[in-house]
Every structure is written in structure tokens, then in C-alpha cells.
C-alpha atoms as a PDB file:
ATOM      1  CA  UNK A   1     124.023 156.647  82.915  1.00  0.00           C
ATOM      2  CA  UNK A   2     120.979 154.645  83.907  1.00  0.00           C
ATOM      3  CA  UNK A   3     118.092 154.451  82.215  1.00  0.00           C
ATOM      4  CA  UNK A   4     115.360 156.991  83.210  1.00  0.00           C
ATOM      5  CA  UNK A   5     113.925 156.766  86.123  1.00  0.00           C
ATOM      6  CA  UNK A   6     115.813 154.098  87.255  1.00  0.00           C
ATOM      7  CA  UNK A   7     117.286 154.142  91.057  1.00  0.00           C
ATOM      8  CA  UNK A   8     120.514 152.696  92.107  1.00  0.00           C
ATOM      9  CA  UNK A   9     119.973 150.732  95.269  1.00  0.00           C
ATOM     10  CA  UNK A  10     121.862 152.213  98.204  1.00  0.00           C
ATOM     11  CA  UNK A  11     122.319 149.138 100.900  1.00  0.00           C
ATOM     12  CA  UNK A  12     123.312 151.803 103.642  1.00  0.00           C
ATOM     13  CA  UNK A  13     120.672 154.127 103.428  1.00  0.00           C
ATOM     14  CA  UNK A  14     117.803 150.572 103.451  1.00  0.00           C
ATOM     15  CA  UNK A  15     119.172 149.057 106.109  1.00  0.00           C
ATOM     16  CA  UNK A  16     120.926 146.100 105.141  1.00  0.00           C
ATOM     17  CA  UNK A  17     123.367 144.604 107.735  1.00  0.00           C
ATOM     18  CA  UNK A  18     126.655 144.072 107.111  1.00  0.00           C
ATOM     19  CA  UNK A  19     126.333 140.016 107.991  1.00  0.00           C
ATOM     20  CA  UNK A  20     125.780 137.648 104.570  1.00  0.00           C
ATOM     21  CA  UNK A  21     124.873 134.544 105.386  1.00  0.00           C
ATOM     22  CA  UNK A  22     126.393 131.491 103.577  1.00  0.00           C
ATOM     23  CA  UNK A  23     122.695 130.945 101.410  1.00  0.00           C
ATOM     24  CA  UNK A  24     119.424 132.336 100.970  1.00  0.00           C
ATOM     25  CA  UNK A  25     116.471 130.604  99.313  1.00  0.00           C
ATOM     26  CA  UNK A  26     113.270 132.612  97.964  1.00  0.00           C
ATOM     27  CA  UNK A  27     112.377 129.344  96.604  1.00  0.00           C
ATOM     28  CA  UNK A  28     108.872 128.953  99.455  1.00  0.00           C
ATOM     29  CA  UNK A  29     107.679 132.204  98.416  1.00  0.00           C
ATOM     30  CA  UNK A  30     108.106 131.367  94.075  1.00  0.00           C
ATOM     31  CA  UNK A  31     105.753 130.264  91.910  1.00  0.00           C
ATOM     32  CA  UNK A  32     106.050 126.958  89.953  1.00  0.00           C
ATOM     33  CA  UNK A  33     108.299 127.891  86.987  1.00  0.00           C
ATOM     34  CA  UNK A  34     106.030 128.628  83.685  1.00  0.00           C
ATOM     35  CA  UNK A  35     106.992 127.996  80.264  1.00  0.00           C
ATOM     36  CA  UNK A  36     107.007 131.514  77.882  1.00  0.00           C
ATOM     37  CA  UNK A  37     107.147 129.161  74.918  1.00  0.00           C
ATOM     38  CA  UNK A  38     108.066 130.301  71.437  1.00  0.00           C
ATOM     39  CA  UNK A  39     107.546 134.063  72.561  1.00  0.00           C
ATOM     40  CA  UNK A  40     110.591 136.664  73.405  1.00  0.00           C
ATOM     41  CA  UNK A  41     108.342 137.508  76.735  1.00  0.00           C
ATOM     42  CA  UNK A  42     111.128 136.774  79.366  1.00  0.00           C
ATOM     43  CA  UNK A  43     111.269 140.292  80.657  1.00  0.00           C
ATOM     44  CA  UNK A  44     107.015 139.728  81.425  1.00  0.00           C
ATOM     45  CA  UNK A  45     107.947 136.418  83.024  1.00  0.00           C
ATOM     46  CA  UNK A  46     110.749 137.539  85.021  1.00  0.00           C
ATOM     47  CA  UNK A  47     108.738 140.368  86.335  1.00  0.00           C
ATOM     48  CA  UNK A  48     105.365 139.691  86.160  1.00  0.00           C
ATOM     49  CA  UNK A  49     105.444 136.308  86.782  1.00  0.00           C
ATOM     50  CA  UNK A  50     108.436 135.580  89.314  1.00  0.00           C
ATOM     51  CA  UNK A  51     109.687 138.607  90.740  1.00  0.00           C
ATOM     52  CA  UNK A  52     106.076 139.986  91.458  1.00  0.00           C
ATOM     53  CA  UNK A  53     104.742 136.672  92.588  1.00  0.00           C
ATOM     54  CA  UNK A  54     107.337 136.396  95.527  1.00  0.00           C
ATOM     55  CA  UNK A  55     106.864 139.860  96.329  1.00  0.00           C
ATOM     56  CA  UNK A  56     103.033 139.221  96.799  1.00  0.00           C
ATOM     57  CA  UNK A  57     103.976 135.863  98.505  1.00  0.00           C
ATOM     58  CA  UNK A  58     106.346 137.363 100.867  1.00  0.00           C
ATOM     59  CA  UNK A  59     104.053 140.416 101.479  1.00  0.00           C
ATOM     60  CA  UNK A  60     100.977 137.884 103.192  1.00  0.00           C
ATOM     61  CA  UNK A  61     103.268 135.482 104.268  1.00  0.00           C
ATOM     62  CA  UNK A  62     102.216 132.706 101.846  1.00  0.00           C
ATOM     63  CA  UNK A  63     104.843 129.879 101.546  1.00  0.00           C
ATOM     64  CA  UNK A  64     102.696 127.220  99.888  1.00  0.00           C
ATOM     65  CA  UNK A  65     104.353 127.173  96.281  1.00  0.00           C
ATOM     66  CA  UNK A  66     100.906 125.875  94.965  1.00  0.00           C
ATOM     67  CA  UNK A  67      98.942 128.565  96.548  1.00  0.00           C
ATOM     68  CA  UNK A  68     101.737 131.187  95.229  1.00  0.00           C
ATOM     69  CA  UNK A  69     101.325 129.666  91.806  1.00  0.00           C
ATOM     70  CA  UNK A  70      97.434 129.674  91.669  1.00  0.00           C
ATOM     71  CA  UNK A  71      97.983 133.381  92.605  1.00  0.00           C
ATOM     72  CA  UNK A  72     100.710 134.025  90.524  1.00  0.00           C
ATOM     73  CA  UNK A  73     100.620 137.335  88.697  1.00  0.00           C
ATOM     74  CA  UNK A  74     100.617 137.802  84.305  1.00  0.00           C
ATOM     75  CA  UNK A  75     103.862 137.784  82.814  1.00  0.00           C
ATOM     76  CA  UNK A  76     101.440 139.059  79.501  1.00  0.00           C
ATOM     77  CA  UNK A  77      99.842 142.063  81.228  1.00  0.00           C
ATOM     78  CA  UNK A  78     103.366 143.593  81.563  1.00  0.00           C
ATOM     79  CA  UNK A  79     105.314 142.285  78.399  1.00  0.00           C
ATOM     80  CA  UNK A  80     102.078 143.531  76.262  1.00  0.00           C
ATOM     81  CA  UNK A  81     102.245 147.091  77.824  1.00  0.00           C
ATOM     82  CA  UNK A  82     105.800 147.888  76.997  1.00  0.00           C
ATOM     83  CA  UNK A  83     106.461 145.553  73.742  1.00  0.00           C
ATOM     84  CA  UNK A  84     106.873 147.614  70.211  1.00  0.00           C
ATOM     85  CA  UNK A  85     103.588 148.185  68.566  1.00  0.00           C
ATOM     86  CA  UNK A  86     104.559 146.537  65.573  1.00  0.00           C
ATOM     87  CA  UNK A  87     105.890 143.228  66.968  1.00  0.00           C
ATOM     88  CA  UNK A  88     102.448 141.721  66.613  1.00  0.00           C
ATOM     89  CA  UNK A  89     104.016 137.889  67.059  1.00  0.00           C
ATOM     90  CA  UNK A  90     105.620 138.586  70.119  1.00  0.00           C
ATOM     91  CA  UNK A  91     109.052 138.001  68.688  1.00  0.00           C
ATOM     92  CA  UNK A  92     111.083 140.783  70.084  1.00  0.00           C
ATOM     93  CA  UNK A  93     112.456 140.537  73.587  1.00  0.00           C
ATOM     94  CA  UNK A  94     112.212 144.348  75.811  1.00  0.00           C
ATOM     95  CA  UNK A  95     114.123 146.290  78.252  1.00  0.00           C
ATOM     96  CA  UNK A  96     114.130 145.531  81.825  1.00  0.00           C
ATOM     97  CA  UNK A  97     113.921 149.303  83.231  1.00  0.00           C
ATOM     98  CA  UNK A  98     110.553 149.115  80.960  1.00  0.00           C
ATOM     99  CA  UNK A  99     108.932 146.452  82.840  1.00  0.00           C
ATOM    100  CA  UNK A 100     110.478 147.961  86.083  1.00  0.00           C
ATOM    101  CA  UNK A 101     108.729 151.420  85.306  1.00  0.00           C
ATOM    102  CA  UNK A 102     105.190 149.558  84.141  1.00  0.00           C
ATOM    103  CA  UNK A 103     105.327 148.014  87.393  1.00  0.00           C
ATOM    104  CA  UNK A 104     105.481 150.877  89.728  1.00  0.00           C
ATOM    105  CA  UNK A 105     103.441 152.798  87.210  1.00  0.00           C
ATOM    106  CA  UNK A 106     100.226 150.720  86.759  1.00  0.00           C
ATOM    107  CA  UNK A 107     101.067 147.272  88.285  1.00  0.00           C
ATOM    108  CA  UNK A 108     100.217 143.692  87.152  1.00  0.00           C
ATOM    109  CA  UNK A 109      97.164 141.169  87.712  1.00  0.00           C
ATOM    110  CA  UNK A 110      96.905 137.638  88.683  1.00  0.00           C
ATOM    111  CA  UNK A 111      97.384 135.224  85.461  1.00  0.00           C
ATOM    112  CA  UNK A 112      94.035 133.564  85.804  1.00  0.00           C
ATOM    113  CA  UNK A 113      92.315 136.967  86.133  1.00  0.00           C
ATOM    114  CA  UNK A 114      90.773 137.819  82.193  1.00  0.00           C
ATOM    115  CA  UNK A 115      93.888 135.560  81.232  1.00  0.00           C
ATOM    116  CA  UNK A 116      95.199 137.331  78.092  1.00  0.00           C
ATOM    117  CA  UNK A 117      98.173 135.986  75.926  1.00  0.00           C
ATOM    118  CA  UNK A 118     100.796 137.668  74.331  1.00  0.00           C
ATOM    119  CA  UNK A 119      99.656 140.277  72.126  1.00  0.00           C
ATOM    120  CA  UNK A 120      96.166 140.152  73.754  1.00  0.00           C
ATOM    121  CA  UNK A 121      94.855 143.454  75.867  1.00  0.00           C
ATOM    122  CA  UNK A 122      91.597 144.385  76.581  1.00  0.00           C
ATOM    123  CA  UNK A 123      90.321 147.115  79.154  1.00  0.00           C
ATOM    124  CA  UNK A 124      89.676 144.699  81.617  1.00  0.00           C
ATOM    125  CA  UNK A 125      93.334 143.940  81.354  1.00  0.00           C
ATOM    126  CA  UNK A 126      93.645 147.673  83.018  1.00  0.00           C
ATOM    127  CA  UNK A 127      91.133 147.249  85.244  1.00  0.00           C
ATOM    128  CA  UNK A 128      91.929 143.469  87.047  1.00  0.00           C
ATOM    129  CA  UNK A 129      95.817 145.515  87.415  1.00  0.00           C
ATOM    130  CA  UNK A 130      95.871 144.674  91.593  1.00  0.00           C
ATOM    131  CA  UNK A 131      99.742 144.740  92.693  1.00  0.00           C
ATOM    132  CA  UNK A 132     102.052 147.628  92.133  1.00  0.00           C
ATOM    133  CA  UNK A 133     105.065 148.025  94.051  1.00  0.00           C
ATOM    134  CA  UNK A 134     106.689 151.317  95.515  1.00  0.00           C
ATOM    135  CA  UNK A 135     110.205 151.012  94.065  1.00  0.00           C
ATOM    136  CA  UNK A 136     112.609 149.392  91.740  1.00  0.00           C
ATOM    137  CA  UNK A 137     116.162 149.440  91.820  1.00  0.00           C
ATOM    138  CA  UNK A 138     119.404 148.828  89.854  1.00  0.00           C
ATOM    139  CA  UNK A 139     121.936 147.215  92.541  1.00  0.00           C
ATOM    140  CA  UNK A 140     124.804 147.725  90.295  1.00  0.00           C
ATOM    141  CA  UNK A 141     125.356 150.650  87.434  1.00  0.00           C
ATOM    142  CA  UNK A 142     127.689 149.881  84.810  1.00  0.00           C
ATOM    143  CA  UNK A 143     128.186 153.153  83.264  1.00  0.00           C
ATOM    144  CA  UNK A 144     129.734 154.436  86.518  1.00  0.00           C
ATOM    145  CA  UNK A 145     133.499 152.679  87.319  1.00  0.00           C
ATOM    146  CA  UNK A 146     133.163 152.555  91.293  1.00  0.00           C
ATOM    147  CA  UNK A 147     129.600 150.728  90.890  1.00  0.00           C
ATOM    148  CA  UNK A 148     130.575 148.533  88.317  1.00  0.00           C
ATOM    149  CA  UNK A 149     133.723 145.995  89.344  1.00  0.00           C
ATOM    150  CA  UNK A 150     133.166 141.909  89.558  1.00  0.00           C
ATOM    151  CA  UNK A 151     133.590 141.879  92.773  1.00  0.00           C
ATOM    152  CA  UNK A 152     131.309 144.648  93.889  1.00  0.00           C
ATOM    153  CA  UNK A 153     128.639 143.341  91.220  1.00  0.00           C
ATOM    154  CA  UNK A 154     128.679 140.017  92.751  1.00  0.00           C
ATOM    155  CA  UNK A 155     128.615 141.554  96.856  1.00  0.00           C
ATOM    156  CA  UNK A 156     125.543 143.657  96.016  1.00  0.00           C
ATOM    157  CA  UNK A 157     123.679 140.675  94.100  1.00  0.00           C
ATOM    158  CA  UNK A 158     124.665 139.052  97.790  1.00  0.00           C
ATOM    159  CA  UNK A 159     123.301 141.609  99.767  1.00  0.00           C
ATOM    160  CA  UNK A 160     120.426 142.246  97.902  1.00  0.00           C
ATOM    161  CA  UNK A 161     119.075 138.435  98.050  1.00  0.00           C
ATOM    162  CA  UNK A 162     120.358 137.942 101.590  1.00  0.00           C
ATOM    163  CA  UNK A 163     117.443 141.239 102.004  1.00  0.00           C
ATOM    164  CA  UNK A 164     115.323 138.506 100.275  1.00  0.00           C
ATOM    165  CA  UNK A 165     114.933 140.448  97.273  1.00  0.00           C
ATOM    166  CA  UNK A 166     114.236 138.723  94.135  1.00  0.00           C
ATOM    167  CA  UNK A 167     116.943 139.979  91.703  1.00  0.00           C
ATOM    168  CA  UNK A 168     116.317 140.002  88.191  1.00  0.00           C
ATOM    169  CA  UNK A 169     119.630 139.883  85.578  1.00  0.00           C
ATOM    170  CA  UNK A 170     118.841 140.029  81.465  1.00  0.00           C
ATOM    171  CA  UNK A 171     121.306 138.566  79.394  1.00  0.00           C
ATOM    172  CA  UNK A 172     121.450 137.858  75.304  1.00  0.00           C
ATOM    173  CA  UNK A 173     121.818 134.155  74.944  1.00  0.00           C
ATOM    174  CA  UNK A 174     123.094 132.522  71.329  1.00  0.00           C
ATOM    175  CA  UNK A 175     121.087 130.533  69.375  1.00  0.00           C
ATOM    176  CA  UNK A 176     123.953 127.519  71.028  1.00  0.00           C
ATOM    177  CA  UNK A 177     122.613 128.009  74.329  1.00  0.00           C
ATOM    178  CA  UNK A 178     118.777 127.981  73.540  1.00  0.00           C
ATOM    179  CA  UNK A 179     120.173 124.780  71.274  1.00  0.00           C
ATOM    180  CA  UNK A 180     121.559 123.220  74.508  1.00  0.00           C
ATOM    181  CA  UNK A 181     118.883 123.222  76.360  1.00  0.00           C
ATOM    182  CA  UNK A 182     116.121 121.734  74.509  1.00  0.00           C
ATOM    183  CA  UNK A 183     118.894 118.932  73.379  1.00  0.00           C
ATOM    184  CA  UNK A 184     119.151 118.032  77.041  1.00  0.00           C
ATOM    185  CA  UNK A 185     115.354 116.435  76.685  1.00  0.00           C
ATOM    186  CA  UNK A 186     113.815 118.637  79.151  1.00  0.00           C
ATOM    187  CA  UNK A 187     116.922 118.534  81.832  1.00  0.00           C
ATOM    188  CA  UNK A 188     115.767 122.511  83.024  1.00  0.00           C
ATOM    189  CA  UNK A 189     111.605 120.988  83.480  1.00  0.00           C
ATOM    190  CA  UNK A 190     112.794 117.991  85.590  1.00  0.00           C
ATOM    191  CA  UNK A 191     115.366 119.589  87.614  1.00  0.00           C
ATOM    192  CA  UNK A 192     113.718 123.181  88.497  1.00  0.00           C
ATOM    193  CA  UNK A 193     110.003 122.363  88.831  1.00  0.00           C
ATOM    194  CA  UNK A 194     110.907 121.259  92.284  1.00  0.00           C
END
């Protein structure tokens, strides 16, 4: 079953035509790529960073990738609202469906607005919140058989981007991967901060 409060998405019921085109690109709409460092924060960065910041882009029309970034919203002011108490270094990754609820619930702020890091929340975090959004969904549900095979997994991720709709997927990475990539001598910086 889905987590709580979580929606599947239903492509017939929003509208989405039946035509995929061969690619999509979000990519005028997205902030520069940031940099969560040594903290397990990618659930605030993927949401309240990325996901958020295109929705806000796409939502006034802005395609200047600078002007995106310098309004780019706080990966912190989500991570920090839905992180365990007691994981006071940041250290712990989350649960998507967490920042998904936060999100609709009380929203994000810009970055440079009272710019907080992780672990850091005032009250002025709560007040500078400016951008919630109306729904969330899950475009595939993988407790239920007919919503779960590869191929319908991989049409929905389709259908959902060619909606231009940023979609978010978690994984657990090993130790190998994280490994890989810093052994590559910055390969991800110079290759996807275009």
C-alpha cells in the first residue's frame, strides 16, 4: 500500500495525451545543480531544491537557468522539517512521501532567504515558507501487481515528463558507487553543470 496520503497519479483522469514524443528536456526551467556535501539531505535537494525550483520556473515562465538558480528554493527548509530529531549531524537520509507531504503541507522558501543549513531552523524559517504546491503523486505503486511491471514503470515515468513534470526516483546507492564517483575527479561537476 502507499504511504499515507500519498496519491497515485492517474494520466487519464489529468489529461495527458496519448502521443510521447521521442525527448523532453526540463533542463531551461532547472536550477544549476548544488552540491549537498557530506550530508544525507538528497531527499531536501531533490525536492526543495530541483523539483520545486522548476515548478516555480515553469509556473512564471522563467527559462534563464541563472535567474532560476538565484531563485532557487532550500533543499534545508524541507530536509530539516521531516529529518529524525536525534540525527543532529545530518547523517541519516528520509523518506520521499515525507518531503512530498511537507511540501503540500507548509511549502519551502528561496535558499538565499534566512539561509539556514542542515540542522539549522529558526521561526523565520516558517515564516519566509513562499511556494507550496497543490498535489503530489506516486506515478507507479509497487505494492499493487497491475501498477508495478518494467514496462508500465518506465511508460508512466514517460508520460509523466513528456507532461513536463519533474519526477523524482530515491534509490540506496553502495558505498562502490559513491566511491566511483568522486574517483572520476569531478566527471558528474564538469559534465552536468551545463
Amino acid at each position: 500500500k502507499l504511504p499515507a496520503g500519498t496519491e497515485l497519479y492517474d494520466f487519464d483522469a489529468l489529461g495527458f495525451g496519448e502521443t510521447i514524443p521521442d525527448s523532453v528536456s526540463m533542463v531551461e526551467y532547472a536550477p544549476y545543480p548544488g552540491n549537498q556535501g557530506r550530508y544525507a539531505t538528497c531527499v531536501g535537494w531533490a525536492y526543495g531544491y530541483c523539483a520545486t525550483s522548476i515548478l516555480y520556473a515553469q509556473k512564471f515562465n522563467i527559462k534563464n537557468r541563472m535567474v532560476t538558480t538565484a531563485l532557487a528554493m532550500c533543499p534545508f527548509s524541507i530536509y530539516n522539517k521531516i529529518k529524525e530529531s536525534y540525527d543532529s549531524r545530518c547523517s541519516m537520509g528520509t523518506h520521499m512521501h515525507l518531503a512530498a507531504r511537507e511540501l503540500r503541507k507548509n511549502g519551502t522558501k528561496r535558499f538565499h532567504l534566512n539561509e539556514i543549513g542542515c540542522g539549522e531552523s529558526t521561526i523565520r524559517d516558517t515564516v519566509y515558507r513562499i511556494f507550496k504546491v497543490d498535489h503530489t503523486y506516486a506515478i507507479w505503486d509497487n505494492y499493487q501487481e497491475k501498477t508495478s511491471t518494467e514496462a508500465l514503470k518506465i511508460l508512466n515515468t514517460k508520460k509523466a515528463l513528456a507532461a513536463k513534470k519533474p519526477v523524482l526516483i530515491g534509490f540506496i546507492t553502495t558505498a562502490s558507487f559513491c566511491y566511483d564517483i568522486r574517483r572520476r575527479d569531478g566527471f558528474w561537476d564538469k559534465n552536468l553543470n551545463r
